[in-house]
N, C-alpha and C. Protein backbone atom coordinates (compact mmCIF):
# COMPACT_ATOMS: atom_id res chain seq x y z
N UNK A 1 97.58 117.62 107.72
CA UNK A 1 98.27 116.65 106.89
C UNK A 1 97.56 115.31 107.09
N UNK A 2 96.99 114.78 106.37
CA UNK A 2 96.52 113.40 105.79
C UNK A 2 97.15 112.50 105.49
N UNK A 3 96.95 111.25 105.78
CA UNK A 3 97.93 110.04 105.27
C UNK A 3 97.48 109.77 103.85
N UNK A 4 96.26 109.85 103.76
CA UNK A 4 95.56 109.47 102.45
C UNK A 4 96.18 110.37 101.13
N UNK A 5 96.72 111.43 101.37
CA UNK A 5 97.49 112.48 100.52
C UNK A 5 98.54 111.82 100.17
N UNK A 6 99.37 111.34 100.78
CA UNK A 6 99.88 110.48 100.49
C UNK A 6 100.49 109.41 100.15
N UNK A 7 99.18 108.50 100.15
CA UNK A 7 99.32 107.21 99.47
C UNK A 7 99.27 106.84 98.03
N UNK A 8 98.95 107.84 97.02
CA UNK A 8 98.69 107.51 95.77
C UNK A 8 99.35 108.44 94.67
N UNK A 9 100.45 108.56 93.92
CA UNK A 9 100.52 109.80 93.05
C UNK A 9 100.18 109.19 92.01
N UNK A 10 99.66 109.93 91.27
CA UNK A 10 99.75 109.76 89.58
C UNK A 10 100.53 109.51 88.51
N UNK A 11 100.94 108.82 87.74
CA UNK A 11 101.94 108.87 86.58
C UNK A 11 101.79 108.74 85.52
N UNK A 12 102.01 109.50 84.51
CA UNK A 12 101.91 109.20 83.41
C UNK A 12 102.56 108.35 82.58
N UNK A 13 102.09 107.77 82.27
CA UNK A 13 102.88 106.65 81.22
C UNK A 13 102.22 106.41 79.80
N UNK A 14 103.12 106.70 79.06
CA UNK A 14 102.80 106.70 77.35
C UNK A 14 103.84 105.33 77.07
N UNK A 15 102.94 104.98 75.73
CA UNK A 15 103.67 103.39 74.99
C UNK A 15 104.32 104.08 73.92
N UNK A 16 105.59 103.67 73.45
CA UNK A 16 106.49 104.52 72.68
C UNK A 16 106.77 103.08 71.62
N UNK A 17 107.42 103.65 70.38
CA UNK A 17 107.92 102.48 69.69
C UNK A 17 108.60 101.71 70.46
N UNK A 18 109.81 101.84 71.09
CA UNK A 18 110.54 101.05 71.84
C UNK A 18 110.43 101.03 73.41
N UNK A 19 109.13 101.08 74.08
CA UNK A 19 109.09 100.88 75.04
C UNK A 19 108.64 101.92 75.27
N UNK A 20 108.29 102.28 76.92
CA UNK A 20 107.22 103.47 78.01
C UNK A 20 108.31 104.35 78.28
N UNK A 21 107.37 105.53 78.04
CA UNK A 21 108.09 106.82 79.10
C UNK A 21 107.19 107.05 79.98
N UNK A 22 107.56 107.34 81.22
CA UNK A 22 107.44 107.88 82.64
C UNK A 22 107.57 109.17 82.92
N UNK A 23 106.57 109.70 83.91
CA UNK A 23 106.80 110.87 83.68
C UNK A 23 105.41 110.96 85.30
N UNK A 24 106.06 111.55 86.82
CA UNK A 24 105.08 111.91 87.66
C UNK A 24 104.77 113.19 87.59
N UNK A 25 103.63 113.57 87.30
CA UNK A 25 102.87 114.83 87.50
C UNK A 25 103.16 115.74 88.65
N UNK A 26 103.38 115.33 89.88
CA UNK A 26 103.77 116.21 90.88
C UNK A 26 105.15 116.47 90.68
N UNK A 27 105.71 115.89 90.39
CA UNK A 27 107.05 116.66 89.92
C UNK A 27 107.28 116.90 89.13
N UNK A 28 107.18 117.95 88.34
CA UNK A 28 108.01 118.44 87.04
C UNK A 28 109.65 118.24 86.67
N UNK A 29 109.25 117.16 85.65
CA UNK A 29 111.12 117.06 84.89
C UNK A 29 111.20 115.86 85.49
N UNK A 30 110.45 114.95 86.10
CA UNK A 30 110.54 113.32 86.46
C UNK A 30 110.25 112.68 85.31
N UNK A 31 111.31 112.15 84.81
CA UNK A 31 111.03 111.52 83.32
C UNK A 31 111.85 110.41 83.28
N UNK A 32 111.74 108.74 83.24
CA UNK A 32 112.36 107.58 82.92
C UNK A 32 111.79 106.67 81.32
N UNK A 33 112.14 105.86 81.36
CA UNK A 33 111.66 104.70 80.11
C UNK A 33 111.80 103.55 81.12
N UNK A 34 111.05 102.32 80.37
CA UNK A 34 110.96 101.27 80.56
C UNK A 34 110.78 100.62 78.92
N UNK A 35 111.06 99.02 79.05
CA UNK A 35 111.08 98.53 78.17
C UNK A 35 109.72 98.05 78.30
N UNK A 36 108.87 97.49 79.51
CA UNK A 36 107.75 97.06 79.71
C UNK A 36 106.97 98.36 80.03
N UNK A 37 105.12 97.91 80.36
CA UNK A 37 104.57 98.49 81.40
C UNK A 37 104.53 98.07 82.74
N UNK A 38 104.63 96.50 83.10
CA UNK A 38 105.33 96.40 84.36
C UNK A 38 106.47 97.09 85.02
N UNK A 39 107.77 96.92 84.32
CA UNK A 39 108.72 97.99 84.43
C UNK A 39 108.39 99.04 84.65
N UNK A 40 107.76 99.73 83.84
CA UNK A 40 107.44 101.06 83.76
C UNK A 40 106.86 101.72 85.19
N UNK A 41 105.53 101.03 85.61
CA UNK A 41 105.35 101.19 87.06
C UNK A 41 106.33 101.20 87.98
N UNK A 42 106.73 100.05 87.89
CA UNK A 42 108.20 99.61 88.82
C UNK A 42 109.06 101.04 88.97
N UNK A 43 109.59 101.60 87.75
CA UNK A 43 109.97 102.99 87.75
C UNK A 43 109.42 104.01 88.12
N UNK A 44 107.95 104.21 88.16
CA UNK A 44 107.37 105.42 88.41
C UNK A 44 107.59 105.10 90.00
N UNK A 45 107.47 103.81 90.18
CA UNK A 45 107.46 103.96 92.05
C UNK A 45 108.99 104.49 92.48
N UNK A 46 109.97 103.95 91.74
CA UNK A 46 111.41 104.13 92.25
C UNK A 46 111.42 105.83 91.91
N UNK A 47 111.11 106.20 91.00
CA UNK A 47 110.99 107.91 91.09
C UNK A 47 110.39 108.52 91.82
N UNK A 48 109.43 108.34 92.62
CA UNK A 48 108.54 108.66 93.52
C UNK A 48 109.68 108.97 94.70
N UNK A 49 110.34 107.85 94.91
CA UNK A 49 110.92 107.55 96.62
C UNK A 49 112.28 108.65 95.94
N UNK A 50 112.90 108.33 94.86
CA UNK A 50 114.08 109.40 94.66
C UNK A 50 114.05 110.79 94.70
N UNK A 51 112.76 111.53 94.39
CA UNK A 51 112.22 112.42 94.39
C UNK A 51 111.80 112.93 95.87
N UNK A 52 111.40 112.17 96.24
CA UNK A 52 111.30 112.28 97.91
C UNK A 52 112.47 112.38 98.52
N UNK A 53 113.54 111.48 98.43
CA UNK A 53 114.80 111.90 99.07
C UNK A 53 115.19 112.68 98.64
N UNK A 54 115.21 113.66 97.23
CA UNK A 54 115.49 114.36 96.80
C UNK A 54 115.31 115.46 97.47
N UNK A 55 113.94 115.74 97.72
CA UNK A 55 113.24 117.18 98.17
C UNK A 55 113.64 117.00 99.50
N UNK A 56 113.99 115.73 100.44
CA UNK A 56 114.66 116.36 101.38
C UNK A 56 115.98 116.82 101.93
N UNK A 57 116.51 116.08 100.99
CA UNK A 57 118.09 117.11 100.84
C UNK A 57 118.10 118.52 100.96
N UNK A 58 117.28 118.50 99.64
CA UNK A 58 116.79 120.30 99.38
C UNK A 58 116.26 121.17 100.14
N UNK A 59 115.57 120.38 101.17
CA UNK A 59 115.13 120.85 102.78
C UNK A 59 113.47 121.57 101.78
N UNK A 60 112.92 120.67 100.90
CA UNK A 60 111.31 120.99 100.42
C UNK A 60 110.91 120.44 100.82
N UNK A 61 109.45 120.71 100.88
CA UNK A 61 108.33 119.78 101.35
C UNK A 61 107.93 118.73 100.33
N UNK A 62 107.55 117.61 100.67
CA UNK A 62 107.36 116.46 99.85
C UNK A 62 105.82 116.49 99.46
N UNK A 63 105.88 117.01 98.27
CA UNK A 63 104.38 116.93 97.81
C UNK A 63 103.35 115.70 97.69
N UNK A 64 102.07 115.79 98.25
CA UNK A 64 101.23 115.07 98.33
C UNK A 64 100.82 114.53 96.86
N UNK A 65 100.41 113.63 96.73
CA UNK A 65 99.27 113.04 95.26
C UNK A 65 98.32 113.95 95.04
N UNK A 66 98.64 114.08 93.64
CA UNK A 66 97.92 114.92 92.97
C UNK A 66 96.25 114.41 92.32
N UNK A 67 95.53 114.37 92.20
CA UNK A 67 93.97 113.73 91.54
C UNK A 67 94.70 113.34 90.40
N UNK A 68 94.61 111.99 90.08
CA UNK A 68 94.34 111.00 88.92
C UNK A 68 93.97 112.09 87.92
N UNK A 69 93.98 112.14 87.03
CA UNK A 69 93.54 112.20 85.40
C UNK A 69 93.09 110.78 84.76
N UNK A 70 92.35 111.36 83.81
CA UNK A 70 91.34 109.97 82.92
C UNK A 70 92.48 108.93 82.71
N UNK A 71 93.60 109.20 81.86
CA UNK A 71 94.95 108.03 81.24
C UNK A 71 95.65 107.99 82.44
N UNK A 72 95.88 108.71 83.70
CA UNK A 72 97.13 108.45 84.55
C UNK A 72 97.04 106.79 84.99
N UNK A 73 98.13 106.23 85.57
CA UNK A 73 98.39 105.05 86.45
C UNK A 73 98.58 105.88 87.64
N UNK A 74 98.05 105.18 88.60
CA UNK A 74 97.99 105.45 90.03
C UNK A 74 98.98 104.63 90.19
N UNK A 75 100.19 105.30 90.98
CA UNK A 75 101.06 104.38 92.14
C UNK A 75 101.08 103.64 93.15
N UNK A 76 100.57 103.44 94.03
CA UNK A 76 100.33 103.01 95.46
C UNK A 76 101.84 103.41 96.04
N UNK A 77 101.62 103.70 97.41
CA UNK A 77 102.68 104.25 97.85
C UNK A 77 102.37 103.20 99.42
N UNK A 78 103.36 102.51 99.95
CA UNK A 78 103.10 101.79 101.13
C UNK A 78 102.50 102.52 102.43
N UNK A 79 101.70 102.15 103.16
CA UNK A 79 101.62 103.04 104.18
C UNK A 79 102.72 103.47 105.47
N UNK A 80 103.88 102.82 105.90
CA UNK A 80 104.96 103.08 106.27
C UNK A 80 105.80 104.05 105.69
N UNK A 81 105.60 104.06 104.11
CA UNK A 81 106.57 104.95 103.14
C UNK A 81 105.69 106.59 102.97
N UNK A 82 104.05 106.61 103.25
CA UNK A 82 103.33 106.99 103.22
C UNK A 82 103.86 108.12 104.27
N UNK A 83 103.49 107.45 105.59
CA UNK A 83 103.72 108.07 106.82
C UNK A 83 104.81 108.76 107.03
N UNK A 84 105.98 108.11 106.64
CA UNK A 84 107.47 108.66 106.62
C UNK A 84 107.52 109.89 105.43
N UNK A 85 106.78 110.07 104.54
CA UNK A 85 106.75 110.86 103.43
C UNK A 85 106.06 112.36 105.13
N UNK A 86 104.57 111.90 105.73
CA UNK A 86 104.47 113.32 106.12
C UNK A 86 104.99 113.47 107.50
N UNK A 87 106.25 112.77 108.03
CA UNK A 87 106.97 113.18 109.39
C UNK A 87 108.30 113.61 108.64
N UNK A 88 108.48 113.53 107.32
CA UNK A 88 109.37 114.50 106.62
C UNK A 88 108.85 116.06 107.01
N UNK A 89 107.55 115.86 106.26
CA UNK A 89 107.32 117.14 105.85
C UNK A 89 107.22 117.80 107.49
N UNK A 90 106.83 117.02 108.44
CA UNK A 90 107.12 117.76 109.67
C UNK A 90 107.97 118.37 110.54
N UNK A 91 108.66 117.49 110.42
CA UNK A 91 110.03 117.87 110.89
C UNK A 91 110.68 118.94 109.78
N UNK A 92 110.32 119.49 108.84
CA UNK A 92 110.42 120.39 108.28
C UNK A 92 109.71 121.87 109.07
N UNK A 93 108.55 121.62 108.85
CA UNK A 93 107.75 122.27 109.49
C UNK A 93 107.88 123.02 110.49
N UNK A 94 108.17 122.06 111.44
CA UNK A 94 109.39 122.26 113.03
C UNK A 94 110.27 122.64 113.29
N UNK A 95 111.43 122.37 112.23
CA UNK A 95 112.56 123.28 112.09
C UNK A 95 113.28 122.03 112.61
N UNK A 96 113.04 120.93 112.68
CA UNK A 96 114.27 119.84 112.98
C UNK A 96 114.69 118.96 111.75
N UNK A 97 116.23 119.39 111.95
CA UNK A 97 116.90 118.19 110.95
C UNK A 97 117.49 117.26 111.94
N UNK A 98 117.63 116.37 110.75
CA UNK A 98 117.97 114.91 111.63
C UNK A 98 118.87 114.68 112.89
N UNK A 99 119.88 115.28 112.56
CA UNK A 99 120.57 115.54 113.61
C UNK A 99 120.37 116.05 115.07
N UNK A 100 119.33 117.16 114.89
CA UNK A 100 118.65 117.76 116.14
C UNK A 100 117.64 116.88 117.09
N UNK A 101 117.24 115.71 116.02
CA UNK A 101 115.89 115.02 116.51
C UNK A 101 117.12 113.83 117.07
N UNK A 102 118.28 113.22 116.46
CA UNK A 102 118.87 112.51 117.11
C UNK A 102 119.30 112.42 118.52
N UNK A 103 119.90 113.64 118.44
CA UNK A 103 120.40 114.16 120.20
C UNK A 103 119.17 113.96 120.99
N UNK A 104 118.23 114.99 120.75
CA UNK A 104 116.97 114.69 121.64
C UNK A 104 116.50 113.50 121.87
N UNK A 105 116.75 112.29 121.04
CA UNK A 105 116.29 111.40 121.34
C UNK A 105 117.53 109.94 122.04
N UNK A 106 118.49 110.47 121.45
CA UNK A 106 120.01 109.57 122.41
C UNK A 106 120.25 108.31 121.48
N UNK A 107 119.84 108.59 120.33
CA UNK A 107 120.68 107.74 119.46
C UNK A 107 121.48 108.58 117.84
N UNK A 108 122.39 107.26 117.40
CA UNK A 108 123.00 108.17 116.70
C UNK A 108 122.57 108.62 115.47
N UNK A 109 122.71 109.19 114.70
CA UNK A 109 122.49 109.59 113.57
C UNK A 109 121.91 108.90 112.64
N UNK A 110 122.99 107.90 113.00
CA UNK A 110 123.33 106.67 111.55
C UNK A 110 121.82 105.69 111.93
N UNK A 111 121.09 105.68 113.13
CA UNK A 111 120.20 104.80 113.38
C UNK A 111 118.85 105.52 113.35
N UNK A 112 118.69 107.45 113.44
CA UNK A 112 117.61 107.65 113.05
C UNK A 112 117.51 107.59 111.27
N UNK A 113 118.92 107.93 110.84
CA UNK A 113 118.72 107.80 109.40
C UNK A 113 117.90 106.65 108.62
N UNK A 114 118.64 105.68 109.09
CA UNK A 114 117.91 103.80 109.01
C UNK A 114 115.98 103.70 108.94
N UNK A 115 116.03 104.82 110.01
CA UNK A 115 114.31 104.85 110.58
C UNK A 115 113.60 105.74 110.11
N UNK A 116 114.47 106.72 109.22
CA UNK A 116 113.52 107.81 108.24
C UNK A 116 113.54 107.75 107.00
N UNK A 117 114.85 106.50 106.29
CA UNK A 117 114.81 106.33 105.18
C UNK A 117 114.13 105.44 104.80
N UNK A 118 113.31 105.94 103.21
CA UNK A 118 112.45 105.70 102.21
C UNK A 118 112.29 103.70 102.38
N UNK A 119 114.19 103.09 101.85
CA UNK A 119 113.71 102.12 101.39
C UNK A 119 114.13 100.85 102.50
N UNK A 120 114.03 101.23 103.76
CA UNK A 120 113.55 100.52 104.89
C UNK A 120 112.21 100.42 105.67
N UNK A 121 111.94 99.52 106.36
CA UNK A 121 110.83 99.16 107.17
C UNK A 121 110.88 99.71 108.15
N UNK A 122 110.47 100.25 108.88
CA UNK A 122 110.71 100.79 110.46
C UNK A 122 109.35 100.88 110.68
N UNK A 123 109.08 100.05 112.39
CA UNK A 123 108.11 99.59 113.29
C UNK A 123 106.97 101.25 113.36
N UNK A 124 106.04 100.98 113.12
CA UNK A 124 104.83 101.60 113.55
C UNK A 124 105.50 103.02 114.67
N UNK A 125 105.73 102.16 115.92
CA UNK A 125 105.97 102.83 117.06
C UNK A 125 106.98 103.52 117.31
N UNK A 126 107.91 103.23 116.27
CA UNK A 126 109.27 103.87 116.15
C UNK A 126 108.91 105.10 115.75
N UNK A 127 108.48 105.16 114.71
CA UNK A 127 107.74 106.70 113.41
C UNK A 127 106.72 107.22 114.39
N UNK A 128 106.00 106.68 115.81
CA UNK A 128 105.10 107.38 116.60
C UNK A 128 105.75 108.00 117.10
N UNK A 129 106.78 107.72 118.45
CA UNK A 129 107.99 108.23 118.70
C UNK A 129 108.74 109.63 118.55
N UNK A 130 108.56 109.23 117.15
CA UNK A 130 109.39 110.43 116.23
C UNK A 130 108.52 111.64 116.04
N UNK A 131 107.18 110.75 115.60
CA UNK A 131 106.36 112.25 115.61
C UNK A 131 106.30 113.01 116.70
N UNK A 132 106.23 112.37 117.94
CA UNK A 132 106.25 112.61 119.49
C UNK A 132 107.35 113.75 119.58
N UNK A 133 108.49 112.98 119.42
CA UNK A 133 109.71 114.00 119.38
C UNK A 133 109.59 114.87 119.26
N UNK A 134 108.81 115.55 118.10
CA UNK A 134 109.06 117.20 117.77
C UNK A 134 107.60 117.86 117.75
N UNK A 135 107.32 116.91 118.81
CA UNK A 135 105.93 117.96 119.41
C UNK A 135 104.35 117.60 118.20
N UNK A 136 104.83 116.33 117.51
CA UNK A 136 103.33 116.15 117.01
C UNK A 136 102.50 115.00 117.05
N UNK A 137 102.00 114.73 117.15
CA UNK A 137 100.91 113.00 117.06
C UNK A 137 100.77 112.41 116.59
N UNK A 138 100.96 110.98 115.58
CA UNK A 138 100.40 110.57 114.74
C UNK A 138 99.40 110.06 114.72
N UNK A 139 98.20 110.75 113.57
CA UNK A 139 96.73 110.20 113.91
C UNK A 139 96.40 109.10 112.80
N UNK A 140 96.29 108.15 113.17
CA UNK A 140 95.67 106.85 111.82
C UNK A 140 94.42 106.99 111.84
N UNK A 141 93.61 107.60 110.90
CA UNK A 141 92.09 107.30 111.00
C UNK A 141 91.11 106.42 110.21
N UNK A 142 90.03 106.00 110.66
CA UNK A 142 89.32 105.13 109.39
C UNK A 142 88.07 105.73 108.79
């Protein structure tokens, strides 16, 4: 697993009479409007992260960025939101849900939730930690 996989998805965005439709390629059936193309981005990113919390409800793996096409818009995906996208997919992997990684680690629920969800900040060393937790490393490379 790569960080770089997940820093970028693709989106399609078409100009309509009354404004953009949205639409991310890695997920099938992700479809919004915007009245702008600023907006419109703005949306493809907020679908990105909903889609992500989505698939982990569902207990799926959170798919990586798919290769650009000639018309796509590239997203940028933060590298914190990045990282947290593949210690999802790990702790999948592992067989730990949140709850399991909480105990092991002696806080409550409500505070690893804070530290795995999408639209918070959480410290570098916190998300190292975590990878630690369930037996994996996080490697940053250049």
């Amino acid at each position: 697993m790569k960080l770089s996989d997940y820093l970028y998805y693709p989106a399609v965005i078409v100009e309509e009479d009354h404004g953009y439709i949205i639409n991310i390629r890695d997920w099938p059936g992700t479809f919004s409007q915007a009245d702008t193309f600023d907006e419109a981005v703005d949306m493809a990113y907020s679908l990105i992260l909903d889609m992500a919390t989505f698939y982990v409800q569902d207990n799926k793996e959170i798919p990586h960025g798919l290769k650009a096409q000639k018309d796509d818009v590239v997203i940028d995906i933060p590298y914190d939101i990045a990282i947290k996208f593949m210690l999802r997919n790990a702790m999948r992997e592992e067989h730990y849900r949140p709850i399991d990684l909480s105990k092991k680690l002696g806080i409550t629920p409500q505070k690893l939730n804070q530290d795995l969800g999408f639209t918070r900040k959480t410290k570098l060393d916190t998300i190292a930690s975590l990878f630690k937790a369930i037996g994996r490393s996080l490697s940053i490379e250049c």
